[in-house]
Protein backbone atom coordinates (compact mmCIF):
# COMPACT_ATOMS: atom_id res chain seq x y z
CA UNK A 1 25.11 7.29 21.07
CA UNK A 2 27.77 4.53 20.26
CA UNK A 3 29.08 4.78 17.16
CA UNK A 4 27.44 2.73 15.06
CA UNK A 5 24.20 4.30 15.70
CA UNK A 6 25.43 7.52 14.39
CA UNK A 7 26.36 6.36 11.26
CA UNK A 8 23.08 4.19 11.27
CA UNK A 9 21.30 7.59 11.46
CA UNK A 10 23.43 9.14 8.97
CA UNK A 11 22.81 6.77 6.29
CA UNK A 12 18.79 7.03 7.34
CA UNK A 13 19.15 10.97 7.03
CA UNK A 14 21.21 10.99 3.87
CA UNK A 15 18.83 9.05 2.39
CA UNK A 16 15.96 10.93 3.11
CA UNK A 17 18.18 14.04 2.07
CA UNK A 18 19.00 12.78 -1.45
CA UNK A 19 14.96 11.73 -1.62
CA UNK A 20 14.34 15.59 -1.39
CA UNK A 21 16.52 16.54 -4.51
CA UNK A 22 14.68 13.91 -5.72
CA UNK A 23 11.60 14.92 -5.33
CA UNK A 24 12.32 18.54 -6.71
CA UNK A 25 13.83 16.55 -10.01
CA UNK A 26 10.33 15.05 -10.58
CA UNK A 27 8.72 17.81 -10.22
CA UNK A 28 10.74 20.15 -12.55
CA UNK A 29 10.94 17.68 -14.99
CA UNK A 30 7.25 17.52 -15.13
CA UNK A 31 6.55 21.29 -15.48
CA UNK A 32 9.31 21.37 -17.75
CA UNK A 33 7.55 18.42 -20.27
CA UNK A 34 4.15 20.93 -20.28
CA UNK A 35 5.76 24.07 -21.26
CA UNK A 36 7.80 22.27 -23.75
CA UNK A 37 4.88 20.10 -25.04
CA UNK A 38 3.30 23.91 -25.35
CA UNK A 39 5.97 25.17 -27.83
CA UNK A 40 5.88 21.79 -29.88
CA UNK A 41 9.09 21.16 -32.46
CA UNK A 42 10.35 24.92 -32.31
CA UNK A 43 11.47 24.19 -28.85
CA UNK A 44 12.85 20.85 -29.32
CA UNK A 45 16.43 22.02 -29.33
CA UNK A 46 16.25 23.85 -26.00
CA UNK A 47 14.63 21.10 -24.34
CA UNK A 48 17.44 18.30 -25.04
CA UNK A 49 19.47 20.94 -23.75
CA UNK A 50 17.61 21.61 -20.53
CA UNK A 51 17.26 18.42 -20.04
CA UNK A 52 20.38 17.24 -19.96
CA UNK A 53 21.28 20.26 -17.92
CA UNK A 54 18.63 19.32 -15.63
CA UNK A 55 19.79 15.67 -15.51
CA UNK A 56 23.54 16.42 -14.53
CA UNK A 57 22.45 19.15 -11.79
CA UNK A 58 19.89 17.42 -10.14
CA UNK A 59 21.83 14.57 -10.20
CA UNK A 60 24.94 16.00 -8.65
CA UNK A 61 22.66 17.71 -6.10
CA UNK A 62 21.31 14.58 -5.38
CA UNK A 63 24.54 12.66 -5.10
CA UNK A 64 26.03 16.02 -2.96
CA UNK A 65 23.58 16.20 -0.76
CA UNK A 66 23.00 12.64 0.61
CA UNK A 67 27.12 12.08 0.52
CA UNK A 68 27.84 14.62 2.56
CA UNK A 69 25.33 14.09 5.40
CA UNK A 70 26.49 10.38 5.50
CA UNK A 71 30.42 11.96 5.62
CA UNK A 72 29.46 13.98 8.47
CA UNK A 73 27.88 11.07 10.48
CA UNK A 74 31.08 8.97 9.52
CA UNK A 75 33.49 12.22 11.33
CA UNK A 76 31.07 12.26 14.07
CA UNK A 77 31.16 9.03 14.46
CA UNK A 78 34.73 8.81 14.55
CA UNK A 79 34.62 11.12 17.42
CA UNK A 80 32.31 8.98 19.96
CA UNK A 81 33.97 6.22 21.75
CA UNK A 82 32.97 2.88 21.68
CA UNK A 83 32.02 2.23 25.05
CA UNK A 84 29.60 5.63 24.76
CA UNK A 85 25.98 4.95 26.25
CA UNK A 86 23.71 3.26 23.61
CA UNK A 87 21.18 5.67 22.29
CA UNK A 88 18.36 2.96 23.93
CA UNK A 89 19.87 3.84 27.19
CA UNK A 90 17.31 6.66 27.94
CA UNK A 91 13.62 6.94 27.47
CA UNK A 92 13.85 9.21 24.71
CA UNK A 93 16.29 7.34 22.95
CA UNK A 94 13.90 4.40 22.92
CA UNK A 95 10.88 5.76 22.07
CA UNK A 96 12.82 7.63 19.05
CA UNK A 97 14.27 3.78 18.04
CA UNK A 98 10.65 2.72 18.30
CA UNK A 99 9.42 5.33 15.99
CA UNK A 100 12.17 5.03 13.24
CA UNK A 101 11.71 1.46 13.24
CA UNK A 102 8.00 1.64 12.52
CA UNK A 103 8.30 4.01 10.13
CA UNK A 104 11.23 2.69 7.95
CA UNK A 105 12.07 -0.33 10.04
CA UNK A 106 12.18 -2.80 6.98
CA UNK A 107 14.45 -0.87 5.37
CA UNK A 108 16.73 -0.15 8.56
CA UNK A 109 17.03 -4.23 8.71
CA UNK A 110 17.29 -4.73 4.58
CA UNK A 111 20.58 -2.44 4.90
CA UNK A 112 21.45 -3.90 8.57
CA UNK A 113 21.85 -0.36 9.92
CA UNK A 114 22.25 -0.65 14.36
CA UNK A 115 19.36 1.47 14.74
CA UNK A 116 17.15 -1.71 13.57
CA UNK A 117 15.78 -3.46 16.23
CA UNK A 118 15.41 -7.11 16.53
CA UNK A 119 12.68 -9.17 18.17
CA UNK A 120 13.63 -9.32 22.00
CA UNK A 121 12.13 -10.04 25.49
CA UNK A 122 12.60 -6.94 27.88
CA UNK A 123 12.57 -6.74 31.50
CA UNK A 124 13.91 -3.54 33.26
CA UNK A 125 14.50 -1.39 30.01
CA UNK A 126 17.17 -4.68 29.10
CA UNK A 127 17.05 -7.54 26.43
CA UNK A 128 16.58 -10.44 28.21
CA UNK A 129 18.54 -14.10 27.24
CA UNK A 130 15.98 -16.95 26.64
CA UNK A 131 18.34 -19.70 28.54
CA UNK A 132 17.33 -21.22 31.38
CA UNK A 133 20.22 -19.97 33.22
CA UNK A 134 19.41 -16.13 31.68
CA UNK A 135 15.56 -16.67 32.41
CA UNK A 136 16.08 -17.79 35.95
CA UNK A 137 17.78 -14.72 36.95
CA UNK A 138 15.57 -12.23 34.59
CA UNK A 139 12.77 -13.94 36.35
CA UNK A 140 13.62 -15.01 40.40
CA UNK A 141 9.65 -14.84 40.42
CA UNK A 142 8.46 -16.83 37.41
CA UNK A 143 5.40 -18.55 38.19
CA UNK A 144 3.16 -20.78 35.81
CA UNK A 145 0.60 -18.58 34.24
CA UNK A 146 2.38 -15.74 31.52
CA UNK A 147 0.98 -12.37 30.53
CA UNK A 148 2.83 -11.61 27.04
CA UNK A 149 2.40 -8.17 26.25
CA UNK A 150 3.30 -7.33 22.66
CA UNK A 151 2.95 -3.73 21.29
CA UNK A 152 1.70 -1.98 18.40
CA UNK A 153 3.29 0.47 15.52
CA UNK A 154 5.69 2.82 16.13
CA UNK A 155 5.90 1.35 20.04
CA UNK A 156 8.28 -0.28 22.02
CA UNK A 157 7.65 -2.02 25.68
CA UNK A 158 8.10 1.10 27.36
CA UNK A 159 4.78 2.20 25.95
CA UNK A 160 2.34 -0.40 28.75
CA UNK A 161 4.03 1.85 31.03
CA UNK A 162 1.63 5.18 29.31
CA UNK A 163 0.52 7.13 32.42
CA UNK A 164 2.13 5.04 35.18
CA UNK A 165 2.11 7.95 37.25
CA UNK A 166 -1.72 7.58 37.39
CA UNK A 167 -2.74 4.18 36.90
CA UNK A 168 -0.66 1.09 37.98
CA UNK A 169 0.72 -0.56 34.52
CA UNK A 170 -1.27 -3.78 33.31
CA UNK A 171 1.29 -6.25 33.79
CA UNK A 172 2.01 -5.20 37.29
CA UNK A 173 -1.61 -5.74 38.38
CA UNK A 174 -2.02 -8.93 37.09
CA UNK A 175 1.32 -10.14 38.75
CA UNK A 176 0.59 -8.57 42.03
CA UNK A 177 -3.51 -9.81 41.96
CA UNK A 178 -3.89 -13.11 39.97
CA UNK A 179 -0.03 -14.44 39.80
CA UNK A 180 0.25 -13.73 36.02
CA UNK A 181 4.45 -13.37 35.14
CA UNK A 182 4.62 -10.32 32.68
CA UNK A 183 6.45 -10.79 29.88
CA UNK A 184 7.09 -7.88 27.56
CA UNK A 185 8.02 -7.86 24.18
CA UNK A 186 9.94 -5.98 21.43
CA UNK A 187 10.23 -6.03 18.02
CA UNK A 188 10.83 -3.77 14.77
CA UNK A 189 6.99 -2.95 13.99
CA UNK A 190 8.19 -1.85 10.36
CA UNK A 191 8.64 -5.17 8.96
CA UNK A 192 5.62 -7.00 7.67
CA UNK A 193 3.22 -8.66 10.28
CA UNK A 194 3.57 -12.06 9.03
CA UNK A 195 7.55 -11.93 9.53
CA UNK A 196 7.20 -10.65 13.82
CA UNK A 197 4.29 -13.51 13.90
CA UNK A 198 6.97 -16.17 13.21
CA UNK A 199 9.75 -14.10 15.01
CA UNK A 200 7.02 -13.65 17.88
CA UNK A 201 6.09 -17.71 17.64
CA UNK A 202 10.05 -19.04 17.95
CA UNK A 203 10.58 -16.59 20.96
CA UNK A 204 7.80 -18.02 22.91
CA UNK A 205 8.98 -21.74 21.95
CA UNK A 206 12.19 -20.91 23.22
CA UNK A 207 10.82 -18.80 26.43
CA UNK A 208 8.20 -21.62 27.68
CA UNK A 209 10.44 -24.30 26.95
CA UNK A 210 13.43 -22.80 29.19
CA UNK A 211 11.09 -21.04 31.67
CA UNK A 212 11.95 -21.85 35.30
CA UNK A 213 8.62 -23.58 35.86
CA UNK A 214 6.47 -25.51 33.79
CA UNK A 215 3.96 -23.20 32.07
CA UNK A 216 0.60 -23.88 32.79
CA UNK A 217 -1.29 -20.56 31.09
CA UNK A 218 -0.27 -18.57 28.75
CA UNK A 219 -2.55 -14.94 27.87
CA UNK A 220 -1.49 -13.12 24.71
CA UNK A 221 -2.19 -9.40 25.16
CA UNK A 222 -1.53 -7.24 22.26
CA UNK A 223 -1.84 -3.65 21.14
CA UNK A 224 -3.08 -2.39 17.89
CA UNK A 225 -0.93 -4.27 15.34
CA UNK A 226 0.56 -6.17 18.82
CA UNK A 227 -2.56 -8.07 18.77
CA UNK A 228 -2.00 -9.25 15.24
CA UNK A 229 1.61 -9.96 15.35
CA UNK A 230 -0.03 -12.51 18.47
CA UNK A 231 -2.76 -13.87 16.00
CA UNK A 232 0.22 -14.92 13.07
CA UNK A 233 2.60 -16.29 16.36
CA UNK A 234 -0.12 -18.07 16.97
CA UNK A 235 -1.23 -19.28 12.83
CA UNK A 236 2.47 -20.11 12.46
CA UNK A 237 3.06 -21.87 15.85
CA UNK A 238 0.38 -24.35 15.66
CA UNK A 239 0.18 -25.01 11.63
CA UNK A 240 3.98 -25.37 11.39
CA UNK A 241 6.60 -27.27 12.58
CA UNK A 242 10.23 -26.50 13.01
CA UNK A 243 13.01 -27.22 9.93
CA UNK A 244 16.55 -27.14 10.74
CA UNK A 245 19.06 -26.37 7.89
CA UNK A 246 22.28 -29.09 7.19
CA UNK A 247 24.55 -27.69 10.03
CA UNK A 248 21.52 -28.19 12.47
CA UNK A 249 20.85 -24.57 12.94
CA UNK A 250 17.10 -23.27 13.37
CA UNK A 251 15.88 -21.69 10.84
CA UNK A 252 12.35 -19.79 10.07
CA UNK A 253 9.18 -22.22 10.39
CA UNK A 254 7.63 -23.18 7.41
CA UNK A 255 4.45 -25.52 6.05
CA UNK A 256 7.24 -28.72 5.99
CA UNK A 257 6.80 -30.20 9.40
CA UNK A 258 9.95 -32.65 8.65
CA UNK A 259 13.72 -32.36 9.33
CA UNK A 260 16.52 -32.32 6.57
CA UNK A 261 16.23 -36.16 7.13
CA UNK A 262 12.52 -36.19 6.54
CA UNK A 263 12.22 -36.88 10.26
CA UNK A 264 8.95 -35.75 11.29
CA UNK A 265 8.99 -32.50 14.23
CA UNK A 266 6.56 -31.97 16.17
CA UNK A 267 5.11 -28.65 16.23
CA UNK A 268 5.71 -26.22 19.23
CA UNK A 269 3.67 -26.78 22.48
CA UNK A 270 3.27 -23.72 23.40
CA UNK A 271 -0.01 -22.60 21.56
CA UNK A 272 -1.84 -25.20 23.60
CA UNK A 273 -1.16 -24.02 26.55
CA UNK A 274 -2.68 -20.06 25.18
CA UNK A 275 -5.98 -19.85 27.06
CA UNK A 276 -6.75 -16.22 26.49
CA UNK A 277 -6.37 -13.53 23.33
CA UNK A 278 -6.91 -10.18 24.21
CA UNK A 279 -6.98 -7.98 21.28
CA UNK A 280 -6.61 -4.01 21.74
CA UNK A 281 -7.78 -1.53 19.19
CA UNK A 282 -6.22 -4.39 16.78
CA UNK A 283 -7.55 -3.31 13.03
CA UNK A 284 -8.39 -7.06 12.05
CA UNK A 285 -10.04 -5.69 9.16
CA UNK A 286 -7.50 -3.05 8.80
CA UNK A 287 -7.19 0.72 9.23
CA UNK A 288 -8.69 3.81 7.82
CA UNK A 289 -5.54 6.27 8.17
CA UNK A 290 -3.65 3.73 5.71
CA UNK A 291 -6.17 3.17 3.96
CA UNK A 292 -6.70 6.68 3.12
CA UNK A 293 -2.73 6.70 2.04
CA UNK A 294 -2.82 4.00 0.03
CA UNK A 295 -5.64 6.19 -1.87
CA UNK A 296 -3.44 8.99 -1.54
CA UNK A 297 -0.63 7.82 -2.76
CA UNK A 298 -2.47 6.55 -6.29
CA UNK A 299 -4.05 10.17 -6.59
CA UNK A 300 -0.31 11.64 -6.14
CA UNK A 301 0.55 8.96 -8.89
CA UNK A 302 -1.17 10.23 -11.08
CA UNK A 303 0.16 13.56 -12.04
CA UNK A 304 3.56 14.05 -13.05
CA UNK A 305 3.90 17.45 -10.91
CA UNK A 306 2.66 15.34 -7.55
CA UNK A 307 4.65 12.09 -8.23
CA UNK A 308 7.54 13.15 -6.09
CA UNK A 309 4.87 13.04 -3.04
CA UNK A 310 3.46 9.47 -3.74
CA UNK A 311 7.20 8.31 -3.72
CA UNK A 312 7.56 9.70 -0.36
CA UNK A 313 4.22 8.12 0.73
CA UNK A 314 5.20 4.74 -0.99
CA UNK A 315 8.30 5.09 1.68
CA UNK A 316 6.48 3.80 4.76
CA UNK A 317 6.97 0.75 6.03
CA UNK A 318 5.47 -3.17 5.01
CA UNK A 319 4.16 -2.66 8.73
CA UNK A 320 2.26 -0.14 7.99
CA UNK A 321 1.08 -0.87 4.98
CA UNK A 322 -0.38 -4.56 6.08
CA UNK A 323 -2.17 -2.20 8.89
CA UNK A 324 -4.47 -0.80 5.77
CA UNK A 325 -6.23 -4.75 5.29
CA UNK A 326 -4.95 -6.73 8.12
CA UNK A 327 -2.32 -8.69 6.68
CA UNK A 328 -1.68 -11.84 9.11
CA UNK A 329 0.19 -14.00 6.35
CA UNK A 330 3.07 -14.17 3.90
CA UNK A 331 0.37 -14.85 1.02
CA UNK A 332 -1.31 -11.54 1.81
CA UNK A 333 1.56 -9.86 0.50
CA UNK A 334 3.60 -11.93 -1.56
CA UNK A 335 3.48 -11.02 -5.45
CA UNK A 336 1.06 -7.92 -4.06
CA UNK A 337 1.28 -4.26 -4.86
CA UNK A 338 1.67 -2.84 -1.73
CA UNK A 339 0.53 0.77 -2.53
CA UNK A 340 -2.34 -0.53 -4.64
CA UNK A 341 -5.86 1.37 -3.62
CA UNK A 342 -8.51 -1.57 -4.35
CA UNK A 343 -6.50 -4.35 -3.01
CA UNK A 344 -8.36 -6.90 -1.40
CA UNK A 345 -8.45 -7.94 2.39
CA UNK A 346 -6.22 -10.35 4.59
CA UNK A 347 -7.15 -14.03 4.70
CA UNK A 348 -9.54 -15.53 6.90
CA UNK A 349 -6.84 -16.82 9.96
CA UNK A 350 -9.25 -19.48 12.18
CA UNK A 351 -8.78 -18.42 16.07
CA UNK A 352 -6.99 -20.60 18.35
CA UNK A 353 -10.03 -23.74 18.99
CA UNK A 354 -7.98 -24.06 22.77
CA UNK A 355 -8.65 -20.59 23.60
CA UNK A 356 -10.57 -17.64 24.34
CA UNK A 357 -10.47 -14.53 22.27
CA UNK A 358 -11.47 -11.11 23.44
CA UNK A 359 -11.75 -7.77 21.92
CA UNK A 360 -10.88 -4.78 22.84
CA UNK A 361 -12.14 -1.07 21.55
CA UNK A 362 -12.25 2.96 21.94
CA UNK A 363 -13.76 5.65 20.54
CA UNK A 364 -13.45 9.76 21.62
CA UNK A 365 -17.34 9.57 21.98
CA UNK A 366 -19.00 8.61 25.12
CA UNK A 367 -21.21 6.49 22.82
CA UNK A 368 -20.06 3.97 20.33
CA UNK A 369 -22.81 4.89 18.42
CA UNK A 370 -22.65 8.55 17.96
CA UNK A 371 -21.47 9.98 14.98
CA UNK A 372 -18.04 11.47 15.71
CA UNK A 373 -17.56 7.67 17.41
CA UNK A 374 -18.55 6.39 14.31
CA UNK A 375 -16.50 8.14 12.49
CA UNK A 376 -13.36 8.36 13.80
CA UNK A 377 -13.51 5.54 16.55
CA UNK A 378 -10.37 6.15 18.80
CA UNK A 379 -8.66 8.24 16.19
CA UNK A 380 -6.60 5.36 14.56
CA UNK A 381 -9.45 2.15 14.08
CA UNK A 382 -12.90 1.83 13.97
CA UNK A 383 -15.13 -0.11 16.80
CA UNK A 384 -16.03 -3.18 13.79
CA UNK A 385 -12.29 -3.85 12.64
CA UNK A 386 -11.23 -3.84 16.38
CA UNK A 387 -14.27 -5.66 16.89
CA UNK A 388 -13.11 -8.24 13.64
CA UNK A 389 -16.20 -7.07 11.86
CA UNK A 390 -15.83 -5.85 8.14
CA UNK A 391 -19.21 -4.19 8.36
CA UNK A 392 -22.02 -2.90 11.06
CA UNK A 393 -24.26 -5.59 12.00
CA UNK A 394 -22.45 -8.10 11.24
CA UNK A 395 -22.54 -11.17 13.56
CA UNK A 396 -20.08 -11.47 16.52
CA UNK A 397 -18.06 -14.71 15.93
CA UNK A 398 -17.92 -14.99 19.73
CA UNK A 399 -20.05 -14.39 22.85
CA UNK A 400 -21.32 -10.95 23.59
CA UNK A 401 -19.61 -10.55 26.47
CA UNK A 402 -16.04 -10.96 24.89
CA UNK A 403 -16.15 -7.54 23.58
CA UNK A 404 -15.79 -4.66 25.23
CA UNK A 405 -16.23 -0.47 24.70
CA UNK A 406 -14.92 2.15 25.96
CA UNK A 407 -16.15 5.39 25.83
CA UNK A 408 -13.92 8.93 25.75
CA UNK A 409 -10.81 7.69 25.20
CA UNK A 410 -8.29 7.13 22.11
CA UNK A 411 -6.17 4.55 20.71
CA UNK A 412 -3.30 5.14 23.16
CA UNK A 413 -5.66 5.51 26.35
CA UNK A 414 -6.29 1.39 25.68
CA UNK A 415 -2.39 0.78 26.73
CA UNK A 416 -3.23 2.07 30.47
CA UNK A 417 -6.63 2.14 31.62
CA UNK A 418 -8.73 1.11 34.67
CA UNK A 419 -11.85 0.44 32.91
CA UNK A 420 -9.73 -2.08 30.64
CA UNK A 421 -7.97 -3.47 33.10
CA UNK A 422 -11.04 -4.20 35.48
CA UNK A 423 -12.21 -5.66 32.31
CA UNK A 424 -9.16 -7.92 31.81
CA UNK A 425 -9.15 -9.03 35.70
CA UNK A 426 -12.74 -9.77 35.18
CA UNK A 427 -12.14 -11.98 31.79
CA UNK A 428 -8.89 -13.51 33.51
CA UNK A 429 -9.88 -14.18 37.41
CA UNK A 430 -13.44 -16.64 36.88
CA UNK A 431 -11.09 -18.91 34.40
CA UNK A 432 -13.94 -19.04 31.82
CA UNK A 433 -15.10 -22.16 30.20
CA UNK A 434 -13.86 -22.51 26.50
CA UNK A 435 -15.92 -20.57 23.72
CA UNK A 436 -15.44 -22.06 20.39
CA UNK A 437 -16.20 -19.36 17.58
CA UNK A 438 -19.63 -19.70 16.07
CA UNK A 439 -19.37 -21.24 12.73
């Protein structure tokens, strides 16, 4: 681990340390207000005392605690020499930066800690430049039809490579069988959806418009919340424009389509060229697990004894949280409480009109219809929110046969899976005719 990273991890774990004292602070404090509240004036006396007692050790044990885990990442740190091996140089390494940054990954980039990670293209376990010169050699094989792969929570691109050692990866199929380029992407899956949709949309305009070829095709294949970072890429991309600020600098897309001149620019012309969607296990109507913390965390809330817990549940991530309704915009969340129970769902994002849209879904029943399938699904989202249904029997906005099931398997099995990919080759190879949503 370089440096850097150490005291990156340091702060993250001195944080979390102080949270503990925390935690016990509430929860003494709110015994302590009962048994006082029991003895009534008689014990008012003691109880100024306590507390203040309270106040100055808790607070010192608080302060202690988290300073001197932070110190001892500092000495370590001081230790490890600059040109040490990154801590995303090995497998493990990576998956642990993946799982930190989908866990507290907004707050690793609010405090600009090393350990958050920024939105990259990957080839070979390596960021990858988006110059023409850097693409060229990244890519000696670039043709005109793209694969993006985009993961989900918790994930980084390492994770379309799940069971490689028993079924050839996804990307590698389609390369090898219908002349798709794989491109894989990474991002920090702890920030809110809406923010890696326009991260996700400005990578692709600067990928397709340096690519070695023109680009002729481009599918967007995406993983749990990977499949709705691709949907807001794709709201952003082709409902925006581009500003620049006064230095001529790019800057994040926004509703203005004009320049600091009020020159008019164009949008980016890469979401025409998407032909294909391909959405797997995506909650577009969000996801039970968060949805069942959000209620959590409000019954935690509730009693002072318990409110320690809620705070640490209130902890995770914007990413996680838009997973609970399907968050695909800033408006979803802006001037929202995040943590509150009966909040109500994302808003309606239209589908690309230039292309088609597929869905994707598990469940650990051989039958979708069985209760434990029901139930459950594929452990992490239901078969109607992968579906984009809010209810049963609701009406498919596309054809029947863009959706797809599949029996005894989870929400991981649909990163690596021969039934899928058959499934995808089959969608992909016969270049369907467009299928506008029904209206």
């Amino acid at each position: 681990m370089r440096p850097e990273e150490v005291t990156g991890l340091g702060t993250l774990a001195g944080d979390a340390t102080a949270g503990v004292a925390l935690q016990a602070r509430d929860m003494h404090e709110a015994i302590a207000r009962r048994v006082f509240a029991s003895l009534g004036r008689t014990g008012a006396p003691v109880e100024l005392v306590h507390d203040r007692i309270a106040s100055l050790a808790y607070d010192g044990a608080r302060g202690l605690s988290g300073g001197l885990v932070r110190m001892s990442s500092h000495a370590i740190a001081a230790t490890r020499s600059t040109g040490a091996a990154p801590l995303e140089s090995s497998t493990f390494g990576r998956l642990a930066l993946g799982a930190l940054n989908g866990v507290w990954g907004d707050r690793l980039q609010r405090q600009r800690n090393a350990l958050a990670l920024t939105m990259t293209l990957r080839r070979g376990g390596r960021d990858v430049g988006l110059g023409p010169g850097e693409l060229a050699r990244a890519y000696p094989d670039a043709t005109p039809k793209l694969a993006v792969f985009v993961h989900g929570l918790c994930q980084i691109d390492d994770a379309w490579k799940l069971g490689a050692e028993r079924h050839i990866p996804y990307g590698t199929r389609l390369q090898s069988e219908l002349g798709f380029t794989p491109l894989y992407v990474r991002y920090n899956s702890g920030r809110h959806i809406s923010e890696n949709g326009r991260l996700l949309a400005r990578l692709l305009d600067d990928a397709t418009q340096s690519w070695p070829v023109e680009v002729a095709e481009i599918a967007l294949i995406g993983h749990s919340m990977g499949g709705l970072v691709s949907r807001s890429a794709c709201h952003y991309a082709s409902t925006a424009g581009e500003r620049t600020d006064p230095a001529g600098q790019r800057t994040d897309r926004g509703d203005e389509q004009t320049d600091t001149a009020g020159a008019r620019i164009p949008p980016p012309a890469w979401p025409a060229k998407v032909r294909h969607v391909f959405t797997l296990g995506s909650p577009h109507w969000g996801a039970p697990l968060e949805k069942a913390a959000t209620a959590a965390t409000g019954a935690l809330a509730r009693l002072p004894e318990t409110r320690g817990f809620a705070r640490v549940l209130k902890a995770r991530s914007s990413g996680i949280k838009d997973l609970g309704h399907g968050y695909l915009v800033d408006e979803d969340w802006l001037d929202q409480d995040p943590d509150a129970f009966m909040q109500q769902a994302g808003s309606v994002i239209p589908f690309l009109d230039c292309a088609n849209h597929y869905f994707v879904c598990a469940t650990v029943s051989r039958d979708a219809n069985a209760p434990l399938g029901r139930i459950v699904g594929d452990l992490l989202v239901l078969r109607e929110s992968a579906w984009g249904k809010k209810r049963r029997g609701e009406r498919m906005q596309f054809p029947v046969d863009h959706y797809r099931h599949v029996g005894e398997a989870n929400h991981f099995d649909l990163l690596n899976h021969p039934a899928i990919y058959d499934q995808l080759r089959g969608w992909l190879a016969p270049a369907p005719a467009l299928a506008a949503p029904a209206s």
